[in-house]
C-alpha atoms as a PDB file:
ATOM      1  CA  UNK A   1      24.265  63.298  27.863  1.00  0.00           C
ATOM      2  CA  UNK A   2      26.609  61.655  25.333  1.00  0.00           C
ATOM      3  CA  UNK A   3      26.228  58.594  26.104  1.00  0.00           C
ATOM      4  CA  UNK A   4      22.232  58.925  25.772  1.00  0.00           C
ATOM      5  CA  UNK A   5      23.035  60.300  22.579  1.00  0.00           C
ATOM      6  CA  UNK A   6      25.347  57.146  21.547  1.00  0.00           C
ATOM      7  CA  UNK A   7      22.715  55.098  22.690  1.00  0.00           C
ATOM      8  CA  UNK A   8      19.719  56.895  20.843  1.00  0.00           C
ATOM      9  CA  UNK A   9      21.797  56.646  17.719  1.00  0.00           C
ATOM     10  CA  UNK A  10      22.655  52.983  17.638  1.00  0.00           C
ATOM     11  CA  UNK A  11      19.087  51.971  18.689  1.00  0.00           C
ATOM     12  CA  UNK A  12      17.894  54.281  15.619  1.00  0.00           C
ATOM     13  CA  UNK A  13      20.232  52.828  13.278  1.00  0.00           C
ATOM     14  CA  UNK A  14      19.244  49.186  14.543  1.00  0.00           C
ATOM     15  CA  UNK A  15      15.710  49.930  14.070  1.00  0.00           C
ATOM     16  CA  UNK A  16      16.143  51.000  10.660  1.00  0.00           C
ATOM     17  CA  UNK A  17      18.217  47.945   9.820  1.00  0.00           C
ATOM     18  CA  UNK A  18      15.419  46.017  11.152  1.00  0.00           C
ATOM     19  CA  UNK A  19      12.936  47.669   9.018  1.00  0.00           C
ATOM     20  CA  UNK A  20      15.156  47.456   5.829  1.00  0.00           C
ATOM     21  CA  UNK A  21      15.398  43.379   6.548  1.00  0.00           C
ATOM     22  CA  UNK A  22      11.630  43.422   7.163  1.00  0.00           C
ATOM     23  CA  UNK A  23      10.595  45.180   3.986  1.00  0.00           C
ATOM     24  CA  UNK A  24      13.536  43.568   2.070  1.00  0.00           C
ATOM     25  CA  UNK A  25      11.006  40.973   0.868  1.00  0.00           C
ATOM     26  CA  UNK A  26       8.106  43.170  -0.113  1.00  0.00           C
ATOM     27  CA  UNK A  27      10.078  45.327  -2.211  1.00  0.00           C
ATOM     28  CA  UNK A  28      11.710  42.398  -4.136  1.00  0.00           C
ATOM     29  CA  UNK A  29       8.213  41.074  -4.291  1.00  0.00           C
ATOM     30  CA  UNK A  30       6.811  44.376  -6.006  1.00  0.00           C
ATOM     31  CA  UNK A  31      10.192  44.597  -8.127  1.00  0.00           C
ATOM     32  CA  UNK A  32      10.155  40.627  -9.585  1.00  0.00           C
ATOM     33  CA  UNK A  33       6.368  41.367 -10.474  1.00  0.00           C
ATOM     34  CA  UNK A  34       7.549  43.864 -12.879  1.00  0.00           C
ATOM     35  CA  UNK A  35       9.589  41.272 -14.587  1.00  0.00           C
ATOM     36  CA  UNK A  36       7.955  39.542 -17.648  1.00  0.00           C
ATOM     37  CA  UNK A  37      10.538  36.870 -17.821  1.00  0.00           C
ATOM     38  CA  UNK A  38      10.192  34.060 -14.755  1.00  0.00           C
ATOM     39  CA  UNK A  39      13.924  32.727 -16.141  1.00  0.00           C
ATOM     40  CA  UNK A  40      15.305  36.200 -15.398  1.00  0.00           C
ATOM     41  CA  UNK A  41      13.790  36.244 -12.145  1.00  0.00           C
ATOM     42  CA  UNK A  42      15.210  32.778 -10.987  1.00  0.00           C
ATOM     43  CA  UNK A  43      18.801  33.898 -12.362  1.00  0.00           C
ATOM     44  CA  UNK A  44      18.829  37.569 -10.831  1.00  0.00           C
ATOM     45  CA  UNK A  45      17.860  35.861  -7.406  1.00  0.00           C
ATOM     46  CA  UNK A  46      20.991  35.290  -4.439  1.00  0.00           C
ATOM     47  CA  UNK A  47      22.309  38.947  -6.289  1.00  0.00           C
ATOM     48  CA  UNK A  48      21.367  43.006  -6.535  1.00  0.00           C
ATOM     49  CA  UNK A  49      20.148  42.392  -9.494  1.00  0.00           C
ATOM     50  CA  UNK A  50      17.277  40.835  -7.885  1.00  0.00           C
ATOM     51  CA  UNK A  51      16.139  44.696  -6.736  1.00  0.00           C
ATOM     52  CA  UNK A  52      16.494  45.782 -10.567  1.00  0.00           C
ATOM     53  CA  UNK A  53      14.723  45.695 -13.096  1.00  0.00           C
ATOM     54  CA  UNK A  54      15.868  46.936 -16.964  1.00  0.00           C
ATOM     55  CA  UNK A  55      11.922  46.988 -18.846  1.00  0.00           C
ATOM     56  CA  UNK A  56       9.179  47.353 -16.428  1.00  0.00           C
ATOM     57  CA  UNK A  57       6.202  46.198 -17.419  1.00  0.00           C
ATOM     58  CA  UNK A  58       2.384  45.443 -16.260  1.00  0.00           C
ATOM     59  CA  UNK A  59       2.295  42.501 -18.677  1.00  0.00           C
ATOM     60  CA  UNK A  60       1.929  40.031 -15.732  1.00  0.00           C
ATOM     61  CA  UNK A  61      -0.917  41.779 -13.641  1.00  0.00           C
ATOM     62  CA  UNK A  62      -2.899  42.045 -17.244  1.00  0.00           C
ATOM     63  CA  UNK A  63      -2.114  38.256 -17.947  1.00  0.00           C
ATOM     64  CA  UNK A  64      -3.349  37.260 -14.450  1.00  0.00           C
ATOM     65  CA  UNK A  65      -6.598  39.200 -14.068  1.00  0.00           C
ATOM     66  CA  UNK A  66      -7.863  38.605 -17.591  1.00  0.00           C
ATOM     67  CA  UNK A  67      -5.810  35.910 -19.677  1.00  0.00           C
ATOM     68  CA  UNK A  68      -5.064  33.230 -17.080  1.00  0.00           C
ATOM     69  CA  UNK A  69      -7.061  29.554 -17.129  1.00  0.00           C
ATOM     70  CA  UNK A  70      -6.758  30.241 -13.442  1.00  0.00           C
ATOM     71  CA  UNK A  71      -9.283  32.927 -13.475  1.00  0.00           C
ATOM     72  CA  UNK A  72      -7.231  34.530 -11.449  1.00  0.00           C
ATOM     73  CA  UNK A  73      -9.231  37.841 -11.783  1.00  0.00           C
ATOM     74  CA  UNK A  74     -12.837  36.138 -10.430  1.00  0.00           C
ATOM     75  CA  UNK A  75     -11.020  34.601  -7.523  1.00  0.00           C
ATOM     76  CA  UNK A  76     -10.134  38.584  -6.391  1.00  0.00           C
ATOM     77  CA  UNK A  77     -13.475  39.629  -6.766  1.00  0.00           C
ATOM     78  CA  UNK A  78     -14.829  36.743  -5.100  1.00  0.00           C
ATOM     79  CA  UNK A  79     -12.386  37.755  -1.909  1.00  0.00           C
ATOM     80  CA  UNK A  80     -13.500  41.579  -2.244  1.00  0.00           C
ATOM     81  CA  UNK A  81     -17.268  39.883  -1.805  1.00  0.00           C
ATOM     82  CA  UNK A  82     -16.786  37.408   1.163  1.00  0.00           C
ATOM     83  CA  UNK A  83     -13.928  40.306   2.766  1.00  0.00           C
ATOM     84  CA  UNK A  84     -16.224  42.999   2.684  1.00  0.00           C
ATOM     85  CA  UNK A  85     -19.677  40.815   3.697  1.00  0.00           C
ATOM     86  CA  UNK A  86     -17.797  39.144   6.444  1.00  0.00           C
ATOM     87  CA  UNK A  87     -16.230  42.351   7.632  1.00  0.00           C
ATOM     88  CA  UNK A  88     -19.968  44.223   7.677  1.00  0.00           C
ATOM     89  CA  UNK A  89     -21.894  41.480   9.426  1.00  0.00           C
ATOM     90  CA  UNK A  90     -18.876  41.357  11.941  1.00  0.00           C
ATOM     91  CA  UNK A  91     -18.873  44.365  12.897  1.00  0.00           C
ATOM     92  CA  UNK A  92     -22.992  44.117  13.263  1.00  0.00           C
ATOM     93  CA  UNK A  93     -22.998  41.527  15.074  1.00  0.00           C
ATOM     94  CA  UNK A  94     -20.269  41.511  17.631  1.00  0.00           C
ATOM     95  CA  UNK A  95     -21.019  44.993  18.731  1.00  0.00           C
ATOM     96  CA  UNK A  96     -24.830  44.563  18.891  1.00  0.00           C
ATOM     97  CA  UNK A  97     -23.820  41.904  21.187  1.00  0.00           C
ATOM     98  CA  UNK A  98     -21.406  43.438  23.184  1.00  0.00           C
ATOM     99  CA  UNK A  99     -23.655  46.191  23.564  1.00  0.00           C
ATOM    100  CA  UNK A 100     -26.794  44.017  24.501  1.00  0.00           C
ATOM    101  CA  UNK A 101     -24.583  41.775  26.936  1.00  0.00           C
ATOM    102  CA  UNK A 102     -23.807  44.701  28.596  1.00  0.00           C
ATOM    103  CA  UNK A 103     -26.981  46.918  28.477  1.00  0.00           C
ATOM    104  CA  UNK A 104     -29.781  44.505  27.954  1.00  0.00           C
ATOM    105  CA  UNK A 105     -31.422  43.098  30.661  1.00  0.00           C
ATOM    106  CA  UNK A 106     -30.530  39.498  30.135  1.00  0.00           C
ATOM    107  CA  UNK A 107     -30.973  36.733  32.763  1.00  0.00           C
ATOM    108  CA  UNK A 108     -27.558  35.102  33.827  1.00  0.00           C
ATOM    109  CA  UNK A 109     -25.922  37.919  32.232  1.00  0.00           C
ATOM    110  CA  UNK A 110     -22.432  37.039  33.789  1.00  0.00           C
ATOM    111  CA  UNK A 111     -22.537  34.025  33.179  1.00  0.00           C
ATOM    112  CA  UNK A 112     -23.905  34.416  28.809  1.00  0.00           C
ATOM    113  CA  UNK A 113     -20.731  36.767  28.504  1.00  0.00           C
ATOM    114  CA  UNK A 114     -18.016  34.041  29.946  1.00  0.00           C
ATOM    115  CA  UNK A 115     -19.726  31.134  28.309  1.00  0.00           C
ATOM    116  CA  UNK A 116     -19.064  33.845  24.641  1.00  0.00           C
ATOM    117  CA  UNK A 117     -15.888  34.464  25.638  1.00  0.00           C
ATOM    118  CA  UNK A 118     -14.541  31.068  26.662  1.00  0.00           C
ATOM    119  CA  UNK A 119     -15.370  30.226  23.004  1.00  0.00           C
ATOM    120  CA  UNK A 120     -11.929  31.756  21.767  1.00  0.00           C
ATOM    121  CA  UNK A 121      -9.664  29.291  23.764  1.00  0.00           C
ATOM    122  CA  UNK A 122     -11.144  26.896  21.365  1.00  0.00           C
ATOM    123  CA  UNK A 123      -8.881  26.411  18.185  1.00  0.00           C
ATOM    124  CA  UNK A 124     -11.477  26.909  15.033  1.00  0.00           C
ATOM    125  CA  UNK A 125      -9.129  23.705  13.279  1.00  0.00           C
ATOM    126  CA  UNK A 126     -10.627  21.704  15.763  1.00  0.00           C
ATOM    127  CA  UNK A 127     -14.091  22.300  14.784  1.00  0.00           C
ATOM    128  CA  UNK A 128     -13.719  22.669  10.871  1.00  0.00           C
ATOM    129  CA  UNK A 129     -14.465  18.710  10.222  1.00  0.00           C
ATOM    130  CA  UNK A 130     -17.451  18.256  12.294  1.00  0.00           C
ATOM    131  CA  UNK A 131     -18.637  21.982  10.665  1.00  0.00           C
ATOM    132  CA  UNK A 132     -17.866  21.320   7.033  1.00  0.00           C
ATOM    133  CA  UNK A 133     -20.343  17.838   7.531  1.00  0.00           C
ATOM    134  CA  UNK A 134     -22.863  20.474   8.967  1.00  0.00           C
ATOM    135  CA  UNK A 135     -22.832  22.732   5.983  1.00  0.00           C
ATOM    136  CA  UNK A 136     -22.413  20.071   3.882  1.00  0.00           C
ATOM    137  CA  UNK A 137     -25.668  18.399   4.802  1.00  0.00           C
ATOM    138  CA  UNK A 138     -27.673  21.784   4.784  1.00  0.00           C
ATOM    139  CA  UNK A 139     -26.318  21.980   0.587  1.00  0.00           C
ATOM    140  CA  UNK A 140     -24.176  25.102   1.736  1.00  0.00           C
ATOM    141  CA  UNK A 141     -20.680  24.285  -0.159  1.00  0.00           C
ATOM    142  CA  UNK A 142     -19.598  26.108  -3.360  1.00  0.00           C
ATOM    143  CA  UNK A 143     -21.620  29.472  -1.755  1.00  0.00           C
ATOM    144  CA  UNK A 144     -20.216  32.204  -0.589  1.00  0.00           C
ATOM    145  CA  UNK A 145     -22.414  31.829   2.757  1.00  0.00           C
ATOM    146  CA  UNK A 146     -20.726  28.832   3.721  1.00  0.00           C
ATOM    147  CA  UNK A 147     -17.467  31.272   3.596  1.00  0.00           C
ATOM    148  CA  UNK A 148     -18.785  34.162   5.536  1.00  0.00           C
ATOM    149  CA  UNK A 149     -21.535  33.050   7.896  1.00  0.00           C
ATOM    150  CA  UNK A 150     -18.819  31.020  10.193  1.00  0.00           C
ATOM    151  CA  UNK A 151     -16.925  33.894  11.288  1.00  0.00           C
ATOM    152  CA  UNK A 152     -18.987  36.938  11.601  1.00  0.00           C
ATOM    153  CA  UNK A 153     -19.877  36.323  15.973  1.00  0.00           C
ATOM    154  CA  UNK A 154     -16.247  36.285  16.966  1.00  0.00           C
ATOM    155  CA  UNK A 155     -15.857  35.874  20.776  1.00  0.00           C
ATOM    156  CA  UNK A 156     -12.809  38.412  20.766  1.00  0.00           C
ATOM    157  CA  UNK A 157     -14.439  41.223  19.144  1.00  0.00           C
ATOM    158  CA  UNK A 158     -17.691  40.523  21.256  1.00  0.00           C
ATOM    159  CA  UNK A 159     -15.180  41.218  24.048  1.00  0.00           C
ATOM    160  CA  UNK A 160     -13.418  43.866  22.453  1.00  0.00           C
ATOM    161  CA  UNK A 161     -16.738  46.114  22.099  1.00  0.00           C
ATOM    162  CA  UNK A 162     -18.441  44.599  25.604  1.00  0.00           C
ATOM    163  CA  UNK A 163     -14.949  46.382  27.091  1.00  0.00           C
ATOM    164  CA  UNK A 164     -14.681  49.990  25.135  1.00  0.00           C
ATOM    165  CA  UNK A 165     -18.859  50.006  25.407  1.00  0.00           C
ATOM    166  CA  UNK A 166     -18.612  49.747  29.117  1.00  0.00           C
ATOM    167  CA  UNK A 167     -16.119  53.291  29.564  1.00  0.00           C
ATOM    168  CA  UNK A 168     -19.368  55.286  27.918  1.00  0.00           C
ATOM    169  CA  UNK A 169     -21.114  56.867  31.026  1.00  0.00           C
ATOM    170  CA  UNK A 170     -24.249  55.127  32.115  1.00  0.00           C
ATOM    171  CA  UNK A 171     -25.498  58.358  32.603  1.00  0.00           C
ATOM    172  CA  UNK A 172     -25.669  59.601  29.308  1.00  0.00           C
ATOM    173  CA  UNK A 173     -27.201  56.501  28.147  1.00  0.00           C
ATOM    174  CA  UNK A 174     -30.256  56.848  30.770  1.00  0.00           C
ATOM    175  CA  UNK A 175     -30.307  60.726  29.443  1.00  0.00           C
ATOM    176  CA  UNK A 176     -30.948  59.347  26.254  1.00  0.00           C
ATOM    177  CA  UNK A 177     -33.491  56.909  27.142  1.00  0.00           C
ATOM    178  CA  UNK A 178     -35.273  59.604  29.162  1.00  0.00           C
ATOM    179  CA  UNK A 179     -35.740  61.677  26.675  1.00  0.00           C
ATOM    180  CA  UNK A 180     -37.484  58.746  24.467  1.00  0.00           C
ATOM    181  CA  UNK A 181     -34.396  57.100  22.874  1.00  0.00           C
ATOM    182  CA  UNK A 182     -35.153  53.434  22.353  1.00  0.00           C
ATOM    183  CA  UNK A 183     -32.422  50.766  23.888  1.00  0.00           C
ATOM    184  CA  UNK A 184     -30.951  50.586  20.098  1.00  0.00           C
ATOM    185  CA  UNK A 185     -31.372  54.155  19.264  1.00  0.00           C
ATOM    186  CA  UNK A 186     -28.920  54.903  21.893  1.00  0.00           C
ATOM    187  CA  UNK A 187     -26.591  51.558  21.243  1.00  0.00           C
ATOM    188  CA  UNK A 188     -26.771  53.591  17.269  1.00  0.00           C
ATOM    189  CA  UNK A 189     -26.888  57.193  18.024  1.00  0.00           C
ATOM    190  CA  UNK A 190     -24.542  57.271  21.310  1.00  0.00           C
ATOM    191  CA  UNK A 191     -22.579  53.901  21.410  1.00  0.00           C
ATOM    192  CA  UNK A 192     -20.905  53.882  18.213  1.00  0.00           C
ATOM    193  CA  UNK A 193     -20.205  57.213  17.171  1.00  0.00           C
ATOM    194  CA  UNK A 194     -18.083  57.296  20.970  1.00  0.00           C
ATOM    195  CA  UNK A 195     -16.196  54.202  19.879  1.00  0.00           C
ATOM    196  CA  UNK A 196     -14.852  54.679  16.171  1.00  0.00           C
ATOM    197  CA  UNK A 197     -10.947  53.069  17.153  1.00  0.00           C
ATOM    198  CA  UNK A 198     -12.692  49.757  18.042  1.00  0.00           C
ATOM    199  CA  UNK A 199     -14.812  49.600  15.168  1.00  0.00           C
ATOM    200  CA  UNK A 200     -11.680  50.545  12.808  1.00  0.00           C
ATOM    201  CA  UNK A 201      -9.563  47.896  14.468  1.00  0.00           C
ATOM    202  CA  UNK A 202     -12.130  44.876  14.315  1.00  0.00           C
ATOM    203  CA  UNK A 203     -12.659  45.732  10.685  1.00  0.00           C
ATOM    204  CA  UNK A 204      -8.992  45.772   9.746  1.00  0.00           C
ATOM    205  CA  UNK A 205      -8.362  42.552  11.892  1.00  0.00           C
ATOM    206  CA  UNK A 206     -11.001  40.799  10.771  1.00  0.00           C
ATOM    207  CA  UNK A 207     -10.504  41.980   7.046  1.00  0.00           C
ATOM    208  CA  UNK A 208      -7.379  40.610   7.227  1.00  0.00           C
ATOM    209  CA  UNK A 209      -8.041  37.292   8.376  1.00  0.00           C
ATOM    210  CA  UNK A 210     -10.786  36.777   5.931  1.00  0.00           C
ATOM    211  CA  UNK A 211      -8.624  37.962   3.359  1.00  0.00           C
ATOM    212  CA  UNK A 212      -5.645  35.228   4.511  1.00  0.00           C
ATOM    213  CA  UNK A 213      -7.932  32.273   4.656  1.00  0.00           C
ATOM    214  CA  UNK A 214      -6.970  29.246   2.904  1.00  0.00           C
ATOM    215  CA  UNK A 215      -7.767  25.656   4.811  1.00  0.00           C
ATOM    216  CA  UNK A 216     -11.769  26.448   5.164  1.00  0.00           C
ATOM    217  CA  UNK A 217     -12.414  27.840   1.593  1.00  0.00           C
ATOM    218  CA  UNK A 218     -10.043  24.972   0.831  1.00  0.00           C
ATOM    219  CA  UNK A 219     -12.185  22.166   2.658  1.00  0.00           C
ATOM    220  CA  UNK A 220     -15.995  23.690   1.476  1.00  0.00           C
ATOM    221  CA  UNK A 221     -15.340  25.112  -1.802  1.00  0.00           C
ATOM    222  CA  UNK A 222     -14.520  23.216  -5.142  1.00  0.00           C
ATOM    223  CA  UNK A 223     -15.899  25.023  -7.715  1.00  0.00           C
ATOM    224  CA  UNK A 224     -13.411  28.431  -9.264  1.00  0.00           C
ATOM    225  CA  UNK A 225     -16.318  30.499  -9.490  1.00  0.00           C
ATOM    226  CA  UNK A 226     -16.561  30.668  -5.795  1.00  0.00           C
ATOM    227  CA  UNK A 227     -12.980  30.410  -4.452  1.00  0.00           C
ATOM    228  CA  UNK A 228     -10.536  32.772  -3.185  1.00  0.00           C
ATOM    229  CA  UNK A 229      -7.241  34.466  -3.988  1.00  0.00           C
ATOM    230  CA  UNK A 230      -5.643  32.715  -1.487  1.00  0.00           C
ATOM    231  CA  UNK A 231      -7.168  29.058  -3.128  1.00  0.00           C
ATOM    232  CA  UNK A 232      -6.014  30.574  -6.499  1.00  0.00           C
ATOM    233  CA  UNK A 233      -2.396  31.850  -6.083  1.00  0.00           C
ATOM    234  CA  UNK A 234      -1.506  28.174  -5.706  1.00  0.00           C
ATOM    235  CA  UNK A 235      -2.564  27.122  -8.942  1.00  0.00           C
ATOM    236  CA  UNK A 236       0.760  29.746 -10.240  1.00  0.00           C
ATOM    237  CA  UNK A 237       2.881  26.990  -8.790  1.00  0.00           C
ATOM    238  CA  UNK A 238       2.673  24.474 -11.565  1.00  0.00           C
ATOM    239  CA  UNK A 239       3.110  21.030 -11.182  1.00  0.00           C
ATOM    240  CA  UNK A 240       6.068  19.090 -11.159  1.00  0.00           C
ATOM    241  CA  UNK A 241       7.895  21.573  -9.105  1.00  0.00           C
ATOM    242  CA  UNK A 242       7.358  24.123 -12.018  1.00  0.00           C
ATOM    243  CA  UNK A 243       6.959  27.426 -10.476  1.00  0.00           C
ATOM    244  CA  UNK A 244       5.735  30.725 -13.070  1.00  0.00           C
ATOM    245  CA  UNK A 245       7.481  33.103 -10.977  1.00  0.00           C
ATOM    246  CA  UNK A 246       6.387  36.090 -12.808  1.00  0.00           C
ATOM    247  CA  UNK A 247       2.752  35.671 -12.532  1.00  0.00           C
ATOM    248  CA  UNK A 248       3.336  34.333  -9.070  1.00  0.00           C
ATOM    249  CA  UNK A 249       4.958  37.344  -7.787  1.00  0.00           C
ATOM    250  CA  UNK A 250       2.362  39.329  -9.350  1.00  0.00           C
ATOM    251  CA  UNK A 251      -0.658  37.367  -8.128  1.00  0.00           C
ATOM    252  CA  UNK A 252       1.044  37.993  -4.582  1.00  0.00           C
ATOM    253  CA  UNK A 253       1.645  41.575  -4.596  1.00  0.00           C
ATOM    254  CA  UNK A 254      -2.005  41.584  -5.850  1.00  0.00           C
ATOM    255  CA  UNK A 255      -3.266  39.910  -2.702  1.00  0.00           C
ATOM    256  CA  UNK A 256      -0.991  42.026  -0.219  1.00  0.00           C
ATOM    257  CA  UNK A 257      -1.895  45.792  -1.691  1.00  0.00           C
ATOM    258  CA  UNK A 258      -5.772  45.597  -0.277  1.00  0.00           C
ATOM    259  CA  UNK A 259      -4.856  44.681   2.977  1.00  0.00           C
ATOM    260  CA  UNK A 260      -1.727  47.210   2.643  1.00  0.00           C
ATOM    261  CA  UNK A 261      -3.584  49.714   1.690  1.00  0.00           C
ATOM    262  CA  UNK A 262      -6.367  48.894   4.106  1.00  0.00           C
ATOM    263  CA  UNK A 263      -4.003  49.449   7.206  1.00  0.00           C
ATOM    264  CA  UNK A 264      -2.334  52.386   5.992  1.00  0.00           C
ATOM    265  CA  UNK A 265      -5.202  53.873   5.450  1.00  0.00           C
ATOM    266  CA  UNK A 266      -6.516  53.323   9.003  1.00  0.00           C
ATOM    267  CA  UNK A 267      -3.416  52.547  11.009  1.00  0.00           C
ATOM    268  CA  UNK A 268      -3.953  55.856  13.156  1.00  0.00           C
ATOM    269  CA  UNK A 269      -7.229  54.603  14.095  1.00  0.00           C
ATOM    270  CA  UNK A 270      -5.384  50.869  14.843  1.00  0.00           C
ATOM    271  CA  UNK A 271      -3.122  52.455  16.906  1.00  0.00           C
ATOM    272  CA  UNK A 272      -5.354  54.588  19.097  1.00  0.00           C
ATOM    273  CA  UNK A 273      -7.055  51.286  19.764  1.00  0.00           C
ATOM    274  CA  UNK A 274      -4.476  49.163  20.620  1.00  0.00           C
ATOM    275  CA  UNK A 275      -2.781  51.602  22.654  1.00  0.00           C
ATOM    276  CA  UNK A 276      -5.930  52.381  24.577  1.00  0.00           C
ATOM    277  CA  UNK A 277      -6.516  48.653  25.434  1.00  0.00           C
ATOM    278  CA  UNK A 278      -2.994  48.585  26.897  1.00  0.00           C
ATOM    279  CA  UNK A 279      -4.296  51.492  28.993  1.00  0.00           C
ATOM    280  CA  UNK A 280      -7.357  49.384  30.118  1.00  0.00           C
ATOM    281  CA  UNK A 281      -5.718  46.202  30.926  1.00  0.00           C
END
């Protein structure tokens, strides 16, 4: 009995050193961004005095969103507008295809869902040249389309719905159709509201990948009226190895809080969903 207790105590204190090392960067991220002087920054790094800070101020978050030639603020809002497209029209169309795939009466059925899902063993950086010509001949660069339409039919989440749709009982999906419920009536009215976790989980998985994009905005877009955060928080690096690390660190706590915020918000949700795959495979 001691020794379980030894052991439950060293693997607590282990896990919280582990955490501590983890979040270690995040916190001297949020502290540095405080710091209106980028000299002070570069000096208190390597000591505690990295993790303090005398005269807190907002100074660089106000400079950033509304004073910078980087436009720093447009490139958020452009994010928040191909994020939250990308993340409805996901969601849309992955389960409406999972759903049809496995309740539509489809010929070669089997064989239309492996064909979807052997698409994810391709890697997308293989495909991004010939692509970009393809969008690039149809006039599509410098639009947000060209940022979104790519990546809203993702073979994984077509895969993750097609599984969670198929534990609903067949039954109660003929019930519904019996009493006059048309095939997406039910998929709206009996599908979905059984299978929140998934839906929570492909929206905070895909969020966060459209959120961390950087090579395919970087390849179709040129123009700063268009672009990202992620395009944008280079341009705090400077050039000749100049780096404005107070508007830097800012600009980066900027683009972690959504996503932090996202999957605190949600993470019970995440959880259930991830655990409950475990389950299933």
């Amino acid at each position: 009995m001691v020794r379980k207790k030894n052991k439950d105590i060293s693997f607590t204190i282990f896990l919280a050193v582990l955490g501590c090392i983890i979040i270690m960067p995040i916190v001297l991220m949020f502290i540095s961004s405080l710091k209106d002087d980028r000299y002070e920054i570069m000096k208190d790094m390597g000591s505690l005095k990295a993790f303090t800070v005398s005269n807190p101020t907002l100074k660089n978050f106000h400079e950033i969103l509304f004073e910078s030639v980087q436009n720093f603020g447009r490139a958020f809002l452009n994010s928040i507008i191909v994020l939250s497209s990308t993340v409805v029209l996901t969601f849309f169309v992955t389960s409406m295809a999972g759903y049809a795939i496995l309740r539509g009466k489809l010929k070669f059925q089997k064989f239309l869902f492996i064909a979807i899902l052997s698409l994810y063993i391709i890697p997308v950086e293989s495909i991004m040249l010939p692509l970009m010509y393809q969008v690039s001949s149809w006039g599509m660069t410098d639009t947000y389309a060209v940022q979104i339409l790519p990546f809203i039919a993702s073979p994984l989440y077509i895969f993750l719905f097609y599984n969670y749709f198929k534990e609903v009982p067949v039954s109660l999906a003929e019930s519904c159709e019996l009493e006059g419920a048309s095939f997406w009536r039910t998929y709206w009215s009996v599908y979905l509201p059984m299978n929140k976790s998934p839906i929570i989980t492909v929206c905070i998985l895909q969020g966060m990948d459209m959120w961390n994009q950087y090579l395919w905005p970087l390849l179709v877009t040129t123009e700063e009226k268009v672009r990202p955060i992620s395009i944008s928080i280079s341009s705090f690096m400077g050039t000749g190895g100049d780096i404005y690390w107070d508007q830097l660190m800012a600009a980066s706590v900027l683009m972690l809080l959504p996503m932090l915020i996202l999957f605190l918000f949600f993470q019970r949700f995440f959880i259930q969903s991830v655990a409950a795959s475990a389950v299933k495979g």
